[in-house]
PDB file of N, CA and C in Angstrom:
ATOM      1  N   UNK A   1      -4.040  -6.357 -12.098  1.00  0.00           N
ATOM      2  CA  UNK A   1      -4.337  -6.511 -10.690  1.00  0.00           C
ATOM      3  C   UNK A   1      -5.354  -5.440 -10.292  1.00  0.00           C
ATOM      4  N   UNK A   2      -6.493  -5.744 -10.240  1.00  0.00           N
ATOM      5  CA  UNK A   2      -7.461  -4.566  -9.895  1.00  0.00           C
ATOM      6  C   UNK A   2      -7.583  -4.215  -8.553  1.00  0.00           C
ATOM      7  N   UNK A   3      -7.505  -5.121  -7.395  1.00  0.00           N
ATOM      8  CA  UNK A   3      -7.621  -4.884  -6.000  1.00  0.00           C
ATOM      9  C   UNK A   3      -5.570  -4.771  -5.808  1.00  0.00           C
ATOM     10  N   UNK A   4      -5.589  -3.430  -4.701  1.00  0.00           N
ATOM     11  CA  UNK A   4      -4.735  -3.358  -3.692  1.00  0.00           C
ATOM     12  C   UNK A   4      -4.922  -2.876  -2.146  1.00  0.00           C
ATOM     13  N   UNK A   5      -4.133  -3.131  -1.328  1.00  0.00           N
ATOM     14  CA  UNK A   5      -4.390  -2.668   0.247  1.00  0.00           C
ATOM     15  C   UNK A   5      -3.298  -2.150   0.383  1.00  0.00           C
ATOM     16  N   UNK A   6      -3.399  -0.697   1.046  1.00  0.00           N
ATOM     17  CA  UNK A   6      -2.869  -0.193   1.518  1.00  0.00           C
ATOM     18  C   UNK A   6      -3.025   0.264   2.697  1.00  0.00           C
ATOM     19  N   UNK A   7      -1.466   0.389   4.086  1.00  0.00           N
ATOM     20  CA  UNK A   7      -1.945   0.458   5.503  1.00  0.00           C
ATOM     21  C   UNK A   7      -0.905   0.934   6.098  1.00  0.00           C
ATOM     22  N   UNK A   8      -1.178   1.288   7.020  1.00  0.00           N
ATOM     23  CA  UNK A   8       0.053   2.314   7.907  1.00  0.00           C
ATOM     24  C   UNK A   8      -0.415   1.770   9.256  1.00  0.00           C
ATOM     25  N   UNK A   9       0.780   2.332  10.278  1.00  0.00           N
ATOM     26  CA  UNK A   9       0.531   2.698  11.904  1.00  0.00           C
ATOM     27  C   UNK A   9      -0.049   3.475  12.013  1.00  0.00           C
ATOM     28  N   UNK A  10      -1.261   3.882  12.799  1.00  0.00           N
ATOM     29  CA  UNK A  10      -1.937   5.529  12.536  1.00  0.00           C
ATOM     30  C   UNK A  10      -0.635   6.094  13.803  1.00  0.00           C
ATOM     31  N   UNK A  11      -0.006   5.441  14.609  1.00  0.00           N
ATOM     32  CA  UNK A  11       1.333   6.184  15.265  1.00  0.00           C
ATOM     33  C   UNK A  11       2.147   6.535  14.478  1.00  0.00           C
ATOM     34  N   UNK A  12       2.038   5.838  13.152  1.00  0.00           N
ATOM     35  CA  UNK A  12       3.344   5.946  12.275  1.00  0.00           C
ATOM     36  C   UNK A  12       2.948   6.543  10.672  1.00  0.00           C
ATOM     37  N   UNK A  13       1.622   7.949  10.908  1.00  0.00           N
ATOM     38  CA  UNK A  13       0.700   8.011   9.734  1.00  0.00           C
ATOM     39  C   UNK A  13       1.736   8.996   9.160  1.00  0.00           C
ATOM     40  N   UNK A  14       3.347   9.105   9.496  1.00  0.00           N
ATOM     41  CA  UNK A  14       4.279   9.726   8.681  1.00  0.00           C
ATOM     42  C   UNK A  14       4.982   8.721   7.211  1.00  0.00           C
ATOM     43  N   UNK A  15       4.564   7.663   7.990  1.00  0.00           N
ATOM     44  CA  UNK A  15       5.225   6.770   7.134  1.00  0.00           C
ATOM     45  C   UNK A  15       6.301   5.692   8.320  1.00  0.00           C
ATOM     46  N   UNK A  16       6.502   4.288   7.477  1.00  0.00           N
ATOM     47  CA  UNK A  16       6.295   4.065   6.464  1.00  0.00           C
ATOM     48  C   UNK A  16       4.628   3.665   5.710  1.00  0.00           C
ATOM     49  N   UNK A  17       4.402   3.161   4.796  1.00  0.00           N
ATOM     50  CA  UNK A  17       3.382   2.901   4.407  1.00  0.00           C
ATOM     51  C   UNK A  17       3.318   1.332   3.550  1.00  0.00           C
ATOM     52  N   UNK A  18       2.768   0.776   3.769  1.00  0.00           N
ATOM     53  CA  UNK A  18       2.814  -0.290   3.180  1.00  0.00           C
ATOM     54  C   UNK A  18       1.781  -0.865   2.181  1.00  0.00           C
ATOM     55  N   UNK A  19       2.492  -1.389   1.051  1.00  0.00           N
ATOM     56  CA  UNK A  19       1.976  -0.936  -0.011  1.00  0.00           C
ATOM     57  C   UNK A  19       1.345  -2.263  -1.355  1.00  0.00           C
ATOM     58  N   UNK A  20       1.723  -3.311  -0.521  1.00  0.00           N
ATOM     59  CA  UNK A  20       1.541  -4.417  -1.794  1.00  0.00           C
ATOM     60  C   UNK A  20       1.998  -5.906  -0.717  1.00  0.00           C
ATOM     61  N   UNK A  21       2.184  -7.342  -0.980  1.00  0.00           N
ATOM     62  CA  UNK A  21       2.784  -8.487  -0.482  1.00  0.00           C
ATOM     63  C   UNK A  21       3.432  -8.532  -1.519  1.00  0.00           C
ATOM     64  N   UNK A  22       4.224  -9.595  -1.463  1.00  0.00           N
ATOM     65  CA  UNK A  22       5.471 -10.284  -2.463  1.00  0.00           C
ATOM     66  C   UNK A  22       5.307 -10.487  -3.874  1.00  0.00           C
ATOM     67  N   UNK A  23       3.757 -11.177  -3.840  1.00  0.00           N
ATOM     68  CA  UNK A  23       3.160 -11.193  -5.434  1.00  0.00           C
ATOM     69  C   UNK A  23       2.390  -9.946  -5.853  1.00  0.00           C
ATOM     70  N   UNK A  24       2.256  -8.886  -5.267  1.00  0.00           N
ATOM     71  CA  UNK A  24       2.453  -7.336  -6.230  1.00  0.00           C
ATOM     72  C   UNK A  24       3.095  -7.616  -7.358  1.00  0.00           C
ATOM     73  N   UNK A  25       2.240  -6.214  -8.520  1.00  0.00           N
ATOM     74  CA  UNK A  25       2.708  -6.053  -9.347  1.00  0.00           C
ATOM     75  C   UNK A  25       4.217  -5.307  -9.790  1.00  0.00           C
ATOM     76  N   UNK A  26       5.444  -5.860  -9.718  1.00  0.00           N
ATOM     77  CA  UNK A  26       6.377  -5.495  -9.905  1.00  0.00           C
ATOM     78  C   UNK A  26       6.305  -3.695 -10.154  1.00  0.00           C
ATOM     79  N   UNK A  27       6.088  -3.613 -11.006  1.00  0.00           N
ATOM     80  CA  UNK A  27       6.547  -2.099 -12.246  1.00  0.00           C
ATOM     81  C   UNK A  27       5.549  -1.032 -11.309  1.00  0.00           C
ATOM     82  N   UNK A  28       4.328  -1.712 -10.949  1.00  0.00           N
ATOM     83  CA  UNK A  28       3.372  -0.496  -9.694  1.00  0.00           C
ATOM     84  C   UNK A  28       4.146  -0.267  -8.447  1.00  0.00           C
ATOM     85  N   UNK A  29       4.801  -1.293  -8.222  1.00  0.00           N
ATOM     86  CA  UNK A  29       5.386  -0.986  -6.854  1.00  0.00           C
ATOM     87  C   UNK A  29       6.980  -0.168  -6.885  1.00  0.00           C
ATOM     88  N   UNK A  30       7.431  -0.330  -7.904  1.00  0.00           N
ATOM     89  CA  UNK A  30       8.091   0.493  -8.536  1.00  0.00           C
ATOM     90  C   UNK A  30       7.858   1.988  -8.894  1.00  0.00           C
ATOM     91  N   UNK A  31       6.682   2.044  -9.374  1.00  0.00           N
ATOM     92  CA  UNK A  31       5.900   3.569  -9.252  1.00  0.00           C
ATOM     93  C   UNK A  31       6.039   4.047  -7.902  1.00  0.00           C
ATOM     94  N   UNK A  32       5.488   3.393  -7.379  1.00  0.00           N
ATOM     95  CA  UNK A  32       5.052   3.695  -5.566  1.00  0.00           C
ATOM     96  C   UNK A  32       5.958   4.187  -5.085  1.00  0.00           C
ATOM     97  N   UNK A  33       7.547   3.682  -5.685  1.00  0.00           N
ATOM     98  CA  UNK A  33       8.487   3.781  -4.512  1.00  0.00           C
ATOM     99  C   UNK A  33       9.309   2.713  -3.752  1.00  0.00           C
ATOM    100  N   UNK A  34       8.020   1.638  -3.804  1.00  0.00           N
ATOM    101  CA  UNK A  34       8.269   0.944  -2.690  1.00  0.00           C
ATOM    102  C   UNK A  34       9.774  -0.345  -3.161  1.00  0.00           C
ATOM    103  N   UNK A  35      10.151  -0.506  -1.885  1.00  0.00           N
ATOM    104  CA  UNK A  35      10.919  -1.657  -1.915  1.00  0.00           C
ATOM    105  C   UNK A  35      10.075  -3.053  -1.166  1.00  0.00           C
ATOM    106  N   UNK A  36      10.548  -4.111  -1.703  1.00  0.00           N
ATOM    107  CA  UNK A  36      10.374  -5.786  -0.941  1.00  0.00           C
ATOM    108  C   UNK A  36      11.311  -5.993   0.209  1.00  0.00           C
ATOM    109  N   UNK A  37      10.422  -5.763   1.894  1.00  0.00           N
ATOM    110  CA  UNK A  37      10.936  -6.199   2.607  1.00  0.00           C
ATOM    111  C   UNK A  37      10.429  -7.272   3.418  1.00  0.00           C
ATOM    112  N   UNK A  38      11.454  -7.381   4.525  1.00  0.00           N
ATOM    113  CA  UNK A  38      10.558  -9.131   5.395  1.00  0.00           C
ATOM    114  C   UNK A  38      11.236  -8.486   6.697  1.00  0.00           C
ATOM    115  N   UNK A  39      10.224  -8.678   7.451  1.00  0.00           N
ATOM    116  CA  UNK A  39      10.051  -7.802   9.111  1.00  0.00           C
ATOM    117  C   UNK A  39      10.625  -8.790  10.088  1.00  0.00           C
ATOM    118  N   UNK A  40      11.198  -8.629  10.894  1.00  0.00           N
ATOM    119  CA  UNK A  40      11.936  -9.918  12.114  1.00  0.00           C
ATOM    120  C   UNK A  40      10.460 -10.585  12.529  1.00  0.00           C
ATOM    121  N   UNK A  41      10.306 -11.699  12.046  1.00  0.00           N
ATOM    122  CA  UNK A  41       9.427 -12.450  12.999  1.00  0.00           C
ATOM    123  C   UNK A  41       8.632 -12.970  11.960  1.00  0.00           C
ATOM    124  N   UNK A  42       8.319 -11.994  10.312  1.00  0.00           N
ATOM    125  CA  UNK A  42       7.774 -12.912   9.727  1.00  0.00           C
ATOM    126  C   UNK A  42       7.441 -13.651   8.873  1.00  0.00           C
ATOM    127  N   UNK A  43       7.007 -14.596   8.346  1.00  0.00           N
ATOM    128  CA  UNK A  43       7.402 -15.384   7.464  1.00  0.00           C
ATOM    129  C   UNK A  43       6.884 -14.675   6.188  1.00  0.00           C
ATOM    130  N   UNK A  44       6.690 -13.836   5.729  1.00  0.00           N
ATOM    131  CA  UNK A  44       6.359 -13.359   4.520  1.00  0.00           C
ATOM    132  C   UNK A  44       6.645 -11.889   4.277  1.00  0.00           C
ATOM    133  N   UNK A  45       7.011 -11.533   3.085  1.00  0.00           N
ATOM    134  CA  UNK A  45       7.709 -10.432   2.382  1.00  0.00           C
ATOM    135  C   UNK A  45       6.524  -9.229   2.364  1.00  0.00           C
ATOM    136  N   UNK A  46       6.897  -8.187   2.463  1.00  0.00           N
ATOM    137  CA  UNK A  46       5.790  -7.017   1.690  1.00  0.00           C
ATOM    138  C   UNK A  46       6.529  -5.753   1.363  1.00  0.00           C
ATOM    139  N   UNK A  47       5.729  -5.134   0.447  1.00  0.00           N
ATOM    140  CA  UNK A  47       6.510  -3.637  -0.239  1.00  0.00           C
ATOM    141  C   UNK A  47       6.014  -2.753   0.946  1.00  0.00           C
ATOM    142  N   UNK A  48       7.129  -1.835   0.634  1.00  0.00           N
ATOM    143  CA  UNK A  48       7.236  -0.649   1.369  1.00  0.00           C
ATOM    144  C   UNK A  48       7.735   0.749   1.279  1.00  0.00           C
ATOM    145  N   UNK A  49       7.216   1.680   1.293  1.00  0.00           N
ATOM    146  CA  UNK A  49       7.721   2.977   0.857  1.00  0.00           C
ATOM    147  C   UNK A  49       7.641   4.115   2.095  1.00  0.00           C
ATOM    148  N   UNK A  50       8.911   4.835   2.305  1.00  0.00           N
ATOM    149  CA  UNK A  50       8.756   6.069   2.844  1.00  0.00           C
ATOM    150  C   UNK A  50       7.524   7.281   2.945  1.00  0.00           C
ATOM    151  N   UNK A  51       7.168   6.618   2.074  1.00  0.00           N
ATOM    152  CA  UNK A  51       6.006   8.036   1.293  1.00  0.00           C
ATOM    153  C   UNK A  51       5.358   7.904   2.595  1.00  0.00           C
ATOM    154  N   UNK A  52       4.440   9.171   3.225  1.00  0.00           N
ATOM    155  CA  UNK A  52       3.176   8.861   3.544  1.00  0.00           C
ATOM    156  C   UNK A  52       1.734   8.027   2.844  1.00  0.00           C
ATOM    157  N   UNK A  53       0.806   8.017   3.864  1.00  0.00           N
ATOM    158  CA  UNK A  53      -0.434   7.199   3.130  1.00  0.00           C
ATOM    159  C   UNK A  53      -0.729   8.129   1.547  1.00  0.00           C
ATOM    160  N   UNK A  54      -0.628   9.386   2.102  1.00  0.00           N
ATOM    161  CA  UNK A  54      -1.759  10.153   1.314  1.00  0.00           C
ATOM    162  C   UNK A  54      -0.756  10.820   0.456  1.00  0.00           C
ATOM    163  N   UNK A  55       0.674  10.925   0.205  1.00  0.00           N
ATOM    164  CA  UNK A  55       1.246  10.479  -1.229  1.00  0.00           C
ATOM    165  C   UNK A  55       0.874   9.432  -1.956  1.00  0.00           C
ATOM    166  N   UNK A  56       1.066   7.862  -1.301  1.00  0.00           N
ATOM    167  CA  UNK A  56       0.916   6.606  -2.266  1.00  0.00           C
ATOM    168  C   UNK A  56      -0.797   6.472  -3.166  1.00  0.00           C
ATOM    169  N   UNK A  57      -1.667   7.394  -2.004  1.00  0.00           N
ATOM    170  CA  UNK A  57      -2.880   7.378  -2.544  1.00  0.00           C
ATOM    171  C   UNK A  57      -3.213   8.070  -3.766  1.00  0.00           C
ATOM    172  N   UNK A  58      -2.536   9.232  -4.106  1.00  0.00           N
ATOM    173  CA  UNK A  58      -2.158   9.825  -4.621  1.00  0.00           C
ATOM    174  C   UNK A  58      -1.731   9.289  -6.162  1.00  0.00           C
ATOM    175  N   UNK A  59      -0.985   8.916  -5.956  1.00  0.00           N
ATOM    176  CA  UNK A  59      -0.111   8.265  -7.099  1.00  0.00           C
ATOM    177  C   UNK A  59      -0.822   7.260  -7.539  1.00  0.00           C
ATOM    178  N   UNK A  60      -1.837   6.301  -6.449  1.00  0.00           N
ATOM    179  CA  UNK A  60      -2.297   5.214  -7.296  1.00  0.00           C
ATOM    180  C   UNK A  60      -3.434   5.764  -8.036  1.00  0.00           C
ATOM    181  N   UNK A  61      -4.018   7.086  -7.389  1.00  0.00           N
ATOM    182  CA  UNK A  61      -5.281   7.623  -8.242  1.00  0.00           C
ATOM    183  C   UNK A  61      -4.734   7.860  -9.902  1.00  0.00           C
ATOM    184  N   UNK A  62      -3.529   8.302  -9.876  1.00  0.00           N
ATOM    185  CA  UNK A  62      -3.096   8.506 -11.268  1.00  0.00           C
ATOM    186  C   UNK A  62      -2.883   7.647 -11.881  1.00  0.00           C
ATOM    187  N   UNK A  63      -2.889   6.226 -11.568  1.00  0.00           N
ATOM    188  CA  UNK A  63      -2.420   5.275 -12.660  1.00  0.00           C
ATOM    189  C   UNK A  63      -4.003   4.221 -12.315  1.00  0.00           C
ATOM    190  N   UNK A  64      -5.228   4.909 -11.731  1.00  0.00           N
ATOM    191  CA  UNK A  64      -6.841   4.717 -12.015  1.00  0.00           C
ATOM    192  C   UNK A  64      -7.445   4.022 -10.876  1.00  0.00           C
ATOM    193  N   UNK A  65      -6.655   3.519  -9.842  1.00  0.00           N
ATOM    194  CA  UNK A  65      -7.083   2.924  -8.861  1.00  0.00           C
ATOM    195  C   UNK A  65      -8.060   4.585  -8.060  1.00  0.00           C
ATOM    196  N   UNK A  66      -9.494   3.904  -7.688  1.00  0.00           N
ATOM    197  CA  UNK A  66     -10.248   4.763  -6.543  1.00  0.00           C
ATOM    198  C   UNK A  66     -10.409   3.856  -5.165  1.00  0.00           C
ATOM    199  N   UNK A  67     -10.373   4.738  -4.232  1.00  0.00           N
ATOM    200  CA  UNK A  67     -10.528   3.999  -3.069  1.00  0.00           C
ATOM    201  C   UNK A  67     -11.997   3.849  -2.653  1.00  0.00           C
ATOM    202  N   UNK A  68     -12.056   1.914  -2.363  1.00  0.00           N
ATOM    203  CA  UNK A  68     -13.602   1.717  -2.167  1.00  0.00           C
ATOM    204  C   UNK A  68     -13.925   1.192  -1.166  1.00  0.00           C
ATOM    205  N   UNK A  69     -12.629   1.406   0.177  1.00  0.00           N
ATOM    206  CA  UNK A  69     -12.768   1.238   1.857  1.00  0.00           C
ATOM    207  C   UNK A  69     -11.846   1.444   2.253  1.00  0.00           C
ATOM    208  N   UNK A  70     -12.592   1.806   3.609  1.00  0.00           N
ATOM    209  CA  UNK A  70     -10.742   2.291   4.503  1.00  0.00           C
ATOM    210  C   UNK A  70     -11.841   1.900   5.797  1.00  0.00           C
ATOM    211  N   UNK A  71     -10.987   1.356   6.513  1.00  0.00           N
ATOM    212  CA  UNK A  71     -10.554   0.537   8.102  1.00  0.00           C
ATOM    213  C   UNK A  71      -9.772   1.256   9.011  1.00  0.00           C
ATOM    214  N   UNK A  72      -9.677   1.205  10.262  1.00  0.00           N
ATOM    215  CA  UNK A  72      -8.980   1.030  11.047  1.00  0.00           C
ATOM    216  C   UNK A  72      -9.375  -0.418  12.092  1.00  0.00           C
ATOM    217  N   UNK A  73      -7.913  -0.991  12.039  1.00  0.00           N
ATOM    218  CA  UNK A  73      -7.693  -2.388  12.724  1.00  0.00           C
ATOM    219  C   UNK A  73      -6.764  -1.922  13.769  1.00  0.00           C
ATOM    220  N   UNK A  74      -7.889  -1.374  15.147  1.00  0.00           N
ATOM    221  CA  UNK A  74      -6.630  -1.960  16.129  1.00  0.00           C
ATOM    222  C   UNK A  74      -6.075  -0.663  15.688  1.00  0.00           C
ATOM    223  N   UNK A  75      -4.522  -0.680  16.006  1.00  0.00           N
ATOM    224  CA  UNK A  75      -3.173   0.224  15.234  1.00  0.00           C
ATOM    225  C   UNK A  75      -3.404   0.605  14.057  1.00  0.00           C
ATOM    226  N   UNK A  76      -3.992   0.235  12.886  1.00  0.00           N
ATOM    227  CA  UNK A  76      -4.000  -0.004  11.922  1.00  0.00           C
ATOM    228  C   UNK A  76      -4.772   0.780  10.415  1.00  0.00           C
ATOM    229  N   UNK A  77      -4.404   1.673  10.180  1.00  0.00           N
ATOM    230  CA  UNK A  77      -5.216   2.142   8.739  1.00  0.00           C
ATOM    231  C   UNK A  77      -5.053   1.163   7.768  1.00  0.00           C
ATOM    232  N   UNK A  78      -6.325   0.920   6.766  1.00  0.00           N
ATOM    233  CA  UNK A  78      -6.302   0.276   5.321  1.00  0.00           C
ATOM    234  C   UNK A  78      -7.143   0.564   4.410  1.00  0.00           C
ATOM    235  N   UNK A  79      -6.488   0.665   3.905  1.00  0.00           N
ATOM    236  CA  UNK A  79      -7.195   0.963   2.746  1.00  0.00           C
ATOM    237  C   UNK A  79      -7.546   0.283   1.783  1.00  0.00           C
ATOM    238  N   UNK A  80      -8.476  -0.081   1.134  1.00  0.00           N
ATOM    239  CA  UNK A  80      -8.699  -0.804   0.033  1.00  0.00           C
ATOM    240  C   UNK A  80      -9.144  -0.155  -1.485  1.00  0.00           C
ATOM    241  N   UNK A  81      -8.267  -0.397  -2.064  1.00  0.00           N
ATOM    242  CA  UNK A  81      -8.394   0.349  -3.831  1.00  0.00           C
ATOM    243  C   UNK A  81      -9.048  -0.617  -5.034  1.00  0.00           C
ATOM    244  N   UNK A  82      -9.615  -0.528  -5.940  1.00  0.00           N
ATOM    245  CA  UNK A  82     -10.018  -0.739  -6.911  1.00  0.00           C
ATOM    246  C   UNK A  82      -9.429   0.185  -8.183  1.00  0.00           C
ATOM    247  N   UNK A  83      -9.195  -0.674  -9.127  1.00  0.00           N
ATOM    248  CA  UNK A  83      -9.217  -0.119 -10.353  1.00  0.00           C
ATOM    249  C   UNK A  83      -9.904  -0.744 -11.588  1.00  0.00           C
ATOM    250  N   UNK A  84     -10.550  -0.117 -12.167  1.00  0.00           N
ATOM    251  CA  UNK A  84     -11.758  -0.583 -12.767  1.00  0.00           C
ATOM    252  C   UNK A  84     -10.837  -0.706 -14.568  1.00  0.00           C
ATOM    253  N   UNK A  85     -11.517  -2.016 -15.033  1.00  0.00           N
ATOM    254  CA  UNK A  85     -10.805  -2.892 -16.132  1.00  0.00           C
ATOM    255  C   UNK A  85     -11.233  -1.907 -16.972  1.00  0.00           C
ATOM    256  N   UNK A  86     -10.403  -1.447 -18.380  1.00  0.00           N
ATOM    257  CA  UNK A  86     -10.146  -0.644 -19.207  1.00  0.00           C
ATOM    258  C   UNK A  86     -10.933  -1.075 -20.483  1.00  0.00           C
TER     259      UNK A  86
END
């Protein structure tokens, strides 16, 4: 999986952080921390971890992902990662 997004509340840039959708790579999101949850209202699942942004960023730099955009939407930090094929 070479592309991931990662995004927070910038109200909520303590965490949580959100970290992958449903079809994430199992065993990375496992690295991360994160658990598979589903929010009141919507129809689809996503991982999630306590960590702050700039732990998970962290961690994905070590397993080769670099970050090649970051956004703000609205409320919204994202980030977008790349990891380049081996």
């Amino acid at each position: 999986m070479p592309y991931i997004f990662i995004s927070t509340q910038i109200r909520l840039e303590c965490g949580p952080t959100i970290c992958g959708d449903e079809y994430s790579d199992p065993e990375l999101m496992e690295f991360l921390g994160a658990k598979l949850t589903k929010q009141l209202g919507n129809n689809f699942r996503e991982y999630s971890t306590a960590d702050v942004p700039r732990l998970v960023l962290n961690k994905l730099e070590e397993k080769g992902y670099k970050v090649v955009g970051v956004t703000g939407l609205g409320q919204t930090m994202v980030w977008t990662l790349f990891k380049p094929a081996q």
